[in-house]
N, C-alpha and C. Protein backbone atom coordinates (compact mmCIF):
# COMPACT_ATOMS: atom_id res chain seq x y z
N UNK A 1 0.85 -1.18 0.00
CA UNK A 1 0.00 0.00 0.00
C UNK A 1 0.89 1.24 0.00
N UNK A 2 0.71 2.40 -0.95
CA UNK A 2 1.60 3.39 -0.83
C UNK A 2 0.15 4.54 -0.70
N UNK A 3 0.05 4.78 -0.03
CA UNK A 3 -0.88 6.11 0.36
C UNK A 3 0.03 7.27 0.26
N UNK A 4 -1.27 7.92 -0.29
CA UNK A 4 -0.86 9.41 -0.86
C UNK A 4 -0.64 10.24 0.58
N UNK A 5 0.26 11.16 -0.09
CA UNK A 5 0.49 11.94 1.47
C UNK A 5 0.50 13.50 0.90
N UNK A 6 0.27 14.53 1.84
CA UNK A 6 -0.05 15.72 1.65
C UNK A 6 1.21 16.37 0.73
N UNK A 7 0.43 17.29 -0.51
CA UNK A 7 1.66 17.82 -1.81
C UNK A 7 1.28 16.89 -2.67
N UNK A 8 0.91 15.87 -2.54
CA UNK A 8 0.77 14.56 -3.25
C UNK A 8 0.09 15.23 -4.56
N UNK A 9 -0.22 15.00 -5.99
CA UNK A 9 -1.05 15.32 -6.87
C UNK A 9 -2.52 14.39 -6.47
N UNK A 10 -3.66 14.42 -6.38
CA UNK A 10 -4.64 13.28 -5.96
C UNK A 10 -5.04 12.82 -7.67
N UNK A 11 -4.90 11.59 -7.41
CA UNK A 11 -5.46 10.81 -8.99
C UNK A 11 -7.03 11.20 -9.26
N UNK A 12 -7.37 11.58 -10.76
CA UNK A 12 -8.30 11.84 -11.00
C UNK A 12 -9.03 10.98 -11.07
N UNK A 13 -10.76 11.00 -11.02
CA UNK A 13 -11.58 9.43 -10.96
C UNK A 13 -12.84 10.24 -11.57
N UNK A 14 -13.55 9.38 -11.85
CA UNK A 14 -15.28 9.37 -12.41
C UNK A 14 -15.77 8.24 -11.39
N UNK A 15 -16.53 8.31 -10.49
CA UNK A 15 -17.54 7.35 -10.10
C UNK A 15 -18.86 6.95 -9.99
N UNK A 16 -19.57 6.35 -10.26
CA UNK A 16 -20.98 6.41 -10.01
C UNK A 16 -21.66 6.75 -8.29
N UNK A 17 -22.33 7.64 -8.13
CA UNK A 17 -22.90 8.08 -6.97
C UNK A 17 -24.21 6.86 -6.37
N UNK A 18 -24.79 7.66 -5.59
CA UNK A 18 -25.92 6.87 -4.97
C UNK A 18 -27.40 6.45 -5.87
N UNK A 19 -27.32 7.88 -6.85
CA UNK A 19 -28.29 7.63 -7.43
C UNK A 19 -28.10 6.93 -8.97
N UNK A 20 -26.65 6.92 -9.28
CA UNK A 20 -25.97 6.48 -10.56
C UNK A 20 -25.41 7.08 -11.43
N UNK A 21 -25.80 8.23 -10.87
CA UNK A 21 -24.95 9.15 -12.05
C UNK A 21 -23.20 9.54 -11.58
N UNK A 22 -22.51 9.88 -12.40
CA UNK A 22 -21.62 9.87 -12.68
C UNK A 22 -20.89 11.33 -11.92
N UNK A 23 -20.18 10.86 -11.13
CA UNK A 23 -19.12 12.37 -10.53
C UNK A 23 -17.74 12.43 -10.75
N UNK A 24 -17.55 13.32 -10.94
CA UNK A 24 -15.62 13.54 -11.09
C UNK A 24 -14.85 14.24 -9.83
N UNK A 25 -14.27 14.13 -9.44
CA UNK A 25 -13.10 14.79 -9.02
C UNK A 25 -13.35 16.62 -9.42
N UNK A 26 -12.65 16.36 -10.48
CA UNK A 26 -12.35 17.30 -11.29
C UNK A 26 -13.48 18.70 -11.33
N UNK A 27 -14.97 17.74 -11.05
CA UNK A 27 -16.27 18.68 -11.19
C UNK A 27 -16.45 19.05 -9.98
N UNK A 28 -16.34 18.34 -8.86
CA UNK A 28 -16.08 18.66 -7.88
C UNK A 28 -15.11 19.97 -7.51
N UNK A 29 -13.81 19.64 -7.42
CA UNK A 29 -12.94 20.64 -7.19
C UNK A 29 -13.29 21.91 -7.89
N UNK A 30 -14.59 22.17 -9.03
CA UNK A 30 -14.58 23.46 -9.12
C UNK A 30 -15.27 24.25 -8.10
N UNK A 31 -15.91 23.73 -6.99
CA UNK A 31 -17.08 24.47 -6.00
C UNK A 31 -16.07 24.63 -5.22
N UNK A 32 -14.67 24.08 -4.75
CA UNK A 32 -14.06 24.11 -3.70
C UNK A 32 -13.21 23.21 -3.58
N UNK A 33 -12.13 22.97 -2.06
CA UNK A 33 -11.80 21.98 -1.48
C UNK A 33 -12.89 20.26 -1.34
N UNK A 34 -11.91 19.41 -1.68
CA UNK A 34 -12.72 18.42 -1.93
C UNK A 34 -12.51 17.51 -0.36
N UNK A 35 -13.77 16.88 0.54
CA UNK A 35 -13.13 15.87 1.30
C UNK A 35 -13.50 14.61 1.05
N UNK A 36 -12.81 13.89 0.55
CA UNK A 36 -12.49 12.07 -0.46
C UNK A 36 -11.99 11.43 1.00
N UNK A 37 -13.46 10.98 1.18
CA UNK A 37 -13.09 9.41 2.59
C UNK A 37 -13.96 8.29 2.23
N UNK A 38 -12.83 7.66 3.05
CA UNK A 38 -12.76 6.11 2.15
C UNK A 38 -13.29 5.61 3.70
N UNK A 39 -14.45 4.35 3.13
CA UNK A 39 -14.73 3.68 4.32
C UNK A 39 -14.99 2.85 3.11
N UNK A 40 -14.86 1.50 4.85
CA UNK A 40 -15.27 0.00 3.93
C UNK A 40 -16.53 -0.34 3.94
N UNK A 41 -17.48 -0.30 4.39
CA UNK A 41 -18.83 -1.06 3.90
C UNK A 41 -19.86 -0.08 4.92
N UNK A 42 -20.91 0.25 3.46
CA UNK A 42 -22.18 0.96 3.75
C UNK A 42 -23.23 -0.19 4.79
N UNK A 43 -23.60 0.96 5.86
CA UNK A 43 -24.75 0.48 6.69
C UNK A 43 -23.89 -0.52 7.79
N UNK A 44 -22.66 -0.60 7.80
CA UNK A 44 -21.96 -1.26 9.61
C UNK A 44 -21.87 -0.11 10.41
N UNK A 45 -21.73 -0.61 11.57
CA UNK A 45 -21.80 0.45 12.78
C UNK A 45 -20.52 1.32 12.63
N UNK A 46 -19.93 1.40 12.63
CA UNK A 46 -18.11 2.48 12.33
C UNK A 46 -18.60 3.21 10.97
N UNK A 47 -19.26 2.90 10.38
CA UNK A 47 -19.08 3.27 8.87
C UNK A 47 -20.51 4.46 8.81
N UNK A 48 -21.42 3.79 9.81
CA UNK A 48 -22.67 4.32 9.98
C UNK A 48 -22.40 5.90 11.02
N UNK A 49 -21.95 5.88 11.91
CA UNK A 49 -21.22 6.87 13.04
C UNK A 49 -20.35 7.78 12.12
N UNK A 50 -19.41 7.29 11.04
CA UNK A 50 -18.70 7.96 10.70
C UNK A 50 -19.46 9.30 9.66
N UNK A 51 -20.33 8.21 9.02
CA UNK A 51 -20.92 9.74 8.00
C UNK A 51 -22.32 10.13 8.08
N UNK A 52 -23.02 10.00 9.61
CA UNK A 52 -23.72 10.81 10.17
C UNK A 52 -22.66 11.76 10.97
N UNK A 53 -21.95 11.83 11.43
CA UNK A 53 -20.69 12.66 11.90
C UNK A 53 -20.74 13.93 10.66
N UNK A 54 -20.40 13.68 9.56
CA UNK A 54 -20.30 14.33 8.40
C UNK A 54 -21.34 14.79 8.04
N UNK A 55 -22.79 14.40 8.33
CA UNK A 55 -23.74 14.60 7.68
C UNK A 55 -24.28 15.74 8.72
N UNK A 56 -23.99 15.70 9.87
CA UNK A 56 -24.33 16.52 11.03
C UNK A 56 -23.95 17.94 10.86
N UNK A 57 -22.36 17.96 9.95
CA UNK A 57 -21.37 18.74 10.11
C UNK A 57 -21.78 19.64 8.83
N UNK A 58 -22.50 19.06 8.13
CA UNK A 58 -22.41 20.05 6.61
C UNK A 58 -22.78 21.07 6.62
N UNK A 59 -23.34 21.57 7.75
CA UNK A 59 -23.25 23.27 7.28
C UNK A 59 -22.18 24.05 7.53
N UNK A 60 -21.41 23.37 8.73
CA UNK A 60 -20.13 23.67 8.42
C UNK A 60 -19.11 23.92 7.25
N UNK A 61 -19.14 22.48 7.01
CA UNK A 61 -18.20 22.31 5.80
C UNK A 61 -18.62 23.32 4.76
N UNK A 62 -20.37 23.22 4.32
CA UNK A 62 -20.31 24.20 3.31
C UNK A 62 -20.00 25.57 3.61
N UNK A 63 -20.05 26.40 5.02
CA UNK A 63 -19.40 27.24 5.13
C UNK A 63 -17.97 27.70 4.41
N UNK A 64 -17.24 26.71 4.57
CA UNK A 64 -15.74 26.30 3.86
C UNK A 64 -15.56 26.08 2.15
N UNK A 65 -16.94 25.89 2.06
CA UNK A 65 -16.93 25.21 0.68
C UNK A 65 -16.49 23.89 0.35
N UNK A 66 -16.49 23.20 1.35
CA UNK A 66 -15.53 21.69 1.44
C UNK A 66 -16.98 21.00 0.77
N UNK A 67 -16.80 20.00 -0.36
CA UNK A 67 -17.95 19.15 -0.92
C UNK A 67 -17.61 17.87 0.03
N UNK A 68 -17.92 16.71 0.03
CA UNK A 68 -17.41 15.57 0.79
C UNK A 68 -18.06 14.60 -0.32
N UNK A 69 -17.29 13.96 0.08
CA UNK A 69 -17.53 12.40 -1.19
C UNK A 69 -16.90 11.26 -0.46
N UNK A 70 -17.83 10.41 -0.07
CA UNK A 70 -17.19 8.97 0.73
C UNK A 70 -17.14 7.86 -0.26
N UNK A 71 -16.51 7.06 -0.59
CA UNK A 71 -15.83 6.06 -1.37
C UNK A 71 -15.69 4.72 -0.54
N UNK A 72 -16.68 4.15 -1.14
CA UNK A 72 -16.36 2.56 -0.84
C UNK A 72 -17.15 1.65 -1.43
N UNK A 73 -16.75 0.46 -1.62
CA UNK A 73 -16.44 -0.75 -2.84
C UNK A 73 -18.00 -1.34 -2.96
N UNK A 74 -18.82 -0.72 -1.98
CA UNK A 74 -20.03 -1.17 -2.41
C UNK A 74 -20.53 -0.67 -3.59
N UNK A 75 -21.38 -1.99 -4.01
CA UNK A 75 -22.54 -0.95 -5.26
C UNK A 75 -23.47 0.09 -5.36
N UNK A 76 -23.65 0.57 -6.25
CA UNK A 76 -24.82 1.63 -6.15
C UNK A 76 -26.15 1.75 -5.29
N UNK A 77 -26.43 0.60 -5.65
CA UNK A 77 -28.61 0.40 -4.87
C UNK A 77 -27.86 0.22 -3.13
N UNK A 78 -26.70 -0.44 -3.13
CA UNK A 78 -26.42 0.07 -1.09
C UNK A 78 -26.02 1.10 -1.06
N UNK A 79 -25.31 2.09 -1.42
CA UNK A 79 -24.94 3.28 -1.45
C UNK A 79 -26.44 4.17 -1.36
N UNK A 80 -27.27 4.11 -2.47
CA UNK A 80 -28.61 4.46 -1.84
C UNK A 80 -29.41 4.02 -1.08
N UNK A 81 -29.58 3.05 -1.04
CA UNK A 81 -30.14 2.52 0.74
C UNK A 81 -29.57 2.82 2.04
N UNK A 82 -28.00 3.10 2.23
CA UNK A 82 -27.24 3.36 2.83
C UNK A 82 -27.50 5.26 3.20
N UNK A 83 -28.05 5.99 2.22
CA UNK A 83 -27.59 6.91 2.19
C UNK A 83 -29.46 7.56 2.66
N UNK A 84 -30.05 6.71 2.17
CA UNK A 84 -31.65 7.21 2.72
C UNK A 84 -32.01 7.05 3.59
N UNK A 85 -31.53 5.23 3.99
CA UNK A 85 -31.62 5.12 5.55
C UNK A 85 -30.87 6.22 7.00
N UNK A 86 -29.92 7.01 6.59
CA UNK A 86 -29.19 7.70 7.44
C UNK A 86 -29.43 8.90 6.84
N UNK A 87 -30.19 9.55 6.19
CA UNK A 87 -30.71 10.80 5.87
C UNK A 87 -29.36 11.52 5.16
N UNK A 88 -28.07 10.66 4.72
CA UNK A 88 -27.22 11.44 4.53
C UNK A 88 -27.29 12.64 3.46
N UNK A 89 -26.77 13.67 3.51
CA UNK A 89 -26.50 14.73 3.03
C UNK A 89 -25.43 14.92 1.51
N UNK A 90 -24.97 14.35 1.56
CA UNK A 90 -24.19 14.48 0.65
C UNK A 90 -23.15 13.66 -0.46
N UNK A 91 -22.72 13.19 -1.28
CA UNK A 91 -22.13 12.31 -2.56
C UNK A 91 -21.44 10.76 -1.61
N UNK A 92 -21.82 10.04 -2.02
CA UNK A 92 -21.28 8.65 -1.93
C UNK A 92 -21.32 7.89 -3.11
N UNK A 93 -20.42 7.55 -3.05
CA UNK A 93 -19.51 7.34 -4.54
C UNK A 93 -18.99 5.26 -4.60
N UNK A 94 -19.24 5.02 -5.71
CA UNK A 94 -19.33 3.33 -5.53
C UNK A 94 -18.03 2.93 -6.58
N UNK A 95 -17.17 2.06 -5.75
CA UNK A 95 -15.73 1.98 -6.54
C UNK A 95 -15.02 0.70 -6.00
N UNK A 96 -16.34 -0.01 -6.94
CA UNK A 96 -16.89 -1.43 -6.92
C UNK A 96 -14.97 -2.07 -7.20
N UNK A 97 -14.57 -1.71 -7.82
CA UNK A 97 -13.11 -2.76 -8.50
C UNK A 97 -12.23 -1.91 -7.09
N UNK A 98 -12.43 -1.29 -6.66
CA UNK A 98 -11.41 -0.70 -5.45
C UNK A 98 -10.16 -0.10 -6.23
N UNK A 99 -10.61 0.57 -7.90
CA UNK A 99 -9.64 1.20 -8.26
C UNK A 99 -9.05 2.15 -7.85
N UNK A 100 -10.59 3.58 -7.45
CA UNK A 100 -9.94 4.47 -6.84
C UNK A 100 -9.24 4.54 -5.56
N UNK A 101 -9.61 3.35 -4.64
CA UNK A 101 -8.87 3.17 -3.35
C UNK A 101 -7.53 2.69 -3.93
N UNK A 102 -7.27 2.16 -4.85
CA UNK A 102 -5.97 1.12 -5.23
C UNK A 102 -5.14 2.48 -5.36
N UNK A 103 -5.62 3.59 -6.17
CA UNK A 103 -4.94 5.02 -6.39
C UNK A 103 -4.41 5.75 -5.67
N UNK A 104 -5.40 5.79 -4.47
CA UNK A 104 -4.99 6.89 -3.51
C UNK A 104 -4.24 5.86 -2.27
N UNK A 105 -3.74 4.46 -2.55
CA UNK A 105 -3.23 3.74 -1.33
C UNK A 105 -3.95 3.64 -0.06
N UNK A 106 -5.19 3.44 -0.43
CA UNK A 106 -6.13 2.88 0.73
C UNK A 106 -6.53 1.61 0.68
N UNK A 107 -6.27 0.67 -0.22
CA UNK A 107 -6.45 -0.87 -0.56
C UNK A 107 -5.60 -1.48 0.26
N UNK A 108 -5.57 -2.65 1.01
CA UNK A 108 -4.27 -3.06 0.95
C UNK A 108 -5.18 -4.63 2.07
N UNK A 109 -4.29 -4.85 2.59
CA UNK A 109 -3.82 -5.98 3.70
C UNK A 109 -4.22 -5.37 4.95
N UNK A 110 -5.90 -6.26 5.53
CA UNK A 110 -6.10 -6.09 6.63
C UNK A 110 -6.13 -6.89 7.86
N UNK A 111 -5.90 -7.01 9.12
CA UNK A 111 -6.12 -8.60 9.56
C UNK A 111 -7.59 -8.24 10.82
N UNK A 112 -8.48 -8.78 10.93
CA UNK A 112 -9.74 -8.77 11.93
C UNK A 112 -9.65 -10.30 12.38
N UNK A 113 -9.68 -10.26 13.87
CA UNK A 113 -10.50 -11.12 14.32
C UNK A 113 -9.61 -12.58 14.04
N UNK A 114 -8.26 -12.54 13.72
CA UNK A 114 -7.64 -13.29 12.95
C UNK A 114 -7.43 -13.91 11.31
N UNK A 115 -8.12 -12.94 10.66
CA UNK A 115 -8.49 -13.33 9.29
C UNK A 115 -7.40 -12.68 8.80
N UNK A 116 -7.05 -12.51 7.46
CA UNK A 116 -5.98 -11.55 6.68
C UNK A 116 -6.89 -11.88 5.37
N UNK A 117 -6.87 -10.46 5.01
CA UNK A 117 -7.79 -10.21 3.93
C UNK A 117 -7.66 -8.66 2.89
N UNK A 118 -7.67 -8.69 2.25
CA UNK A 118 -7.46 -6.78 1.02
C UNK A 118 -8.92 -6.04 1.56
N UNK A 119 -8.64 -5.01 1.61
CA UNK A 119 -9.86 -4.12 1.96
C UNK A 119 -9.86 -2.80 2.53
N UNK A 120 -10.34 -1.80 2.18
CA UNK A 120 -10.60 -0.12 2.50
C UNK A 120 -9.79 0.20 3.84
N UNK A 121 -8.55 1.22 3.64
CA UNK A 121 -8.17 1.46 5.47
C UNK A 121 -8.94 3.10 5.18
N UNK A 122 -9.41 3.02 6.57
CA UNK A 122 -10.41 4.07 6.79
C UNK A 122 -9.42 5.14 6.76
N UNK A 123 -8.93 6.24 5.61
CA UNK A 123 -8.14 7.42 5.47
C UNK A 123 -9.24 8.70 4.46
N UNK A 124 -8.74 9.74 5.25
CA UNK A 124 -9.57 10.94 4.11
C UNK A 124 -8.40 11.39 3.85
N UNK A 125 -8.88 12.42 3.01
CA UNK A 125 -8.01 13.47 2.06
C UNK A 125 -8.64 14.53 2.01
N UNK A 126 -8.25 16.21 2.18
CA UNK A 126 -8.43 16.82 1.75
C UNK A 126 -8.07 17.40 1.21
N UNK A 127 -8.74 17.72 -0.65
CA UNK A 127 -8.08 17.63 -1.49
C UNK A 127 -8.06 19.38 -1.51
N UNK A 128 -7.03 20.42 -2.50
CA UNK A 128 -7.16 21.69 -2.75
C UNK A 128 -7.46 21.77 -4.28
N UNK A 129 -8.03 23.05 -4.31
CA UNK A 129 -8.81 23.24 -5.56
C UNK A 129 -7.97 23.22 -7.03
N UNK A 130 -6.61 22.76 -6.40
CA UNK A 130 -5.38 22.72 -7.70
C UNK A 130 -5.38 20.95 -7.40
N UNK A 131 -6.40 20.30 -6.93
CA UNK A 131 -5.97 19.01 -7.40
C UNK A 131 -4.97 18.08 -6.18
N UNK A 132 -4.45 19.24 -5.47
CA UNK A 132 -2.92 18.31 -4.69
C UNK A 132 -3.68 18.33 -2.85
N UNK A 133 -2.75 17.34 -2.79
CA UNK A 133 -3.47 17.19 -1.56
C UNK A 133 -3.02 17.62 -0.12
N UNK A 134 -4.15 18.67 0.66
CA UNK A 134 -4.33 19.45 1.20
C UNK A 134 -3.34 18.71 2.78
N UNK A 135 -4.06 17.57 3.08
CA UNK A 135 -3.98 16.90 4.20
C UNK A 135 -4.18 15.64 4.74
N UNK A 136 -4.05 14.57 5.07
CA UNK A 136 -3.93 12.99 5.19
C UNK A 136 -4.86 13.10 6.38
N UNK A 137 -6.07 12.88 6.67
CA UNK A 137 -6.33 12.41 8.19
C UNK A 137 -6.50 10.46 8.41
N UNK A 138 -5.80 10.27 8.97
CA UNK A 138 -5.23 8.92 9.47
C UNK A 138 -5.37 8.39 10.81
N UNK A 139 -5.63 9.56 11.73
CA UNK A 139 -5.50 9.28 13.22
C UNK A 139 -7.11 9.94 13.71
N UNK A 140 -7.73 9.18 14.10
CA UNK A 140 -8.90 9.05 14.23
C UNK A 140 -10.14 8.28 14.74
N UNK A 141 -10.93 8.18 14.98
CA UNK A 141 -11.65 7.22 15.81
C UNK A 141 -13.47 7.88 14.57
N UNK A 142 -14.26 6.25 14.40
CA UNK A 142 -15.26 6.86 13.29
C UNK A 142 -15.96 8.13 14.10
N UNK A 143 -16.06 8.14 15.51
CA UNK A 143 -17.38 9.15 16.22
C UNK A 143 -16.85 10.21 16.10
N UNK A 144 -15.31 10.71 15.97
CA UNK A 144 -14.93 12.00 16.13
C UNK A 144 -14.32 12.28 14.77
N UNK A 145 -14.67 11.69 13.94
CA UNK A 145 -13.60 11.90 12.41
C UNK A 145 -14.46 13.18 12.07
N UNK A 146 -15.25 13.48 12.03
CA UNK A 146 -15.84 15.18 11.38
C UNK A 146 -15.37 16.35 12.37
N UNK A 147 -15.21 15.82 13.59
CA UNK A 147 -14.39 16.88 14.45
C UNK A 147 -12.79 17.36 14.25
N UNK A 148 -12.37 16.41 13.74
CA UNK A 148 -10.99 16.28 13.03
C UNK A 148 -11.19 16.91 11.96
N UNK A 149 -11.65 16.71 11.09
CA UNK A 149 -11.68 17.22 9.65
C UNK A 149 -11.99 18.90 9.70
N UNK A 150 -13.30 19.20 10.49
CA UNK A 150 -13.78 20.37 11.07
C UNK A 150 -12.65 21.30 11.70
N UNK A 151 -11.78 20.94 12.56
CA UNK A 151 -10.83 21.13 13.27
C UNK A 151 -9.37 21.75 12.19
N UNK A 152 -9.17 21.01 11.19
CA UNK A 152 -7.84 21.10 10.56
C UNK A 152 -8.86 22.19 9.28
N UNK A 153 -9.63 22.03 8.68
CA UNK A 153 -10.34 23.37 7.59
C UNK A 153 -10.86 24.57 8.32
N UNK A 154 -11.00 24.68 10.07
CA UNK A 154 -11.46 25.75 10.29
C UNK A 154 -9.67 26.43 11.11
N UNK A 155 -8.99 25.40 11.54
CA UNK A 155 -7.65 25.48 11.66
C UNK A 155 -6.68 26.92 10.68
């Protein structure tokens, strides 16, 4: 796993959203700072905490202009079930082959419970409106990750 680290250029992507249509990076970064977090699976408890956290926070963020886009390997119809059931607010993005995680070095080798297995390490990015990347958040816990994020853009 080589994860991107802040200065980094962030790899460009197209993904399909919740409802199926198609988002970029690129379209994104014109409203603003982008925040690209990666979680592993829509509707578990860590994953669920983490982007009602975010979803709580968005008037914040849009204060900032920060868009948010969460990324993970589920398909589309859970990404929208995922995203109605928790009233979420804002882009979740489905990246079913784990390309864009393979990009930004969030794929890799995990071990639970004694298993060893490939799969999503819970990292954001915040990206700047030139594309490069703003900031790595890595150290974190799911209940307080929007306080972190909140913390380093109002920072």
């Amino acid at each position: 796993m080589n994860t991107l680290t802040a200065g980094a250029k962030a790899p460009q992507f197209t993904l399909k959203d919740q409802h199926g249509n198609s988002v970029s990076l690129a379209d994104s970064l014109k409203q603003g700072p982008v925040l690209v977090y990666f979680y592993p699976k829509a509707s578990t408890p860590g994953c669920t905490v983490q982007a009602c956290g975010l979803r709580d926070s968005k008037a914040t963020l849009d204060n900032h202009n920060v868009t948010v886009l969460g990324i993970s390997p589920d398909p589309v119809a859970k990404l929208a079930n995922f995203a109605e059931k928790q009233a979420l607010n804002f882009t979740l993005l489905s990246d079913e082959d784990h390309s864009v995680a393979d990009a930004f070095g969030v794929w890799g080798e995990k071990k639970f419970m004694g298993k060893i297995y490939d799969g999503i390490h819970r990292l954001s990015f915040l990206i700047n409106t030139d594309g490069t990347v703003a900031h790595v958040f890595d150290k974190f816990k799911t209940k307080d990750h929007h306080e972190v994020v909140l913390a380093k853009i109002a920072g």
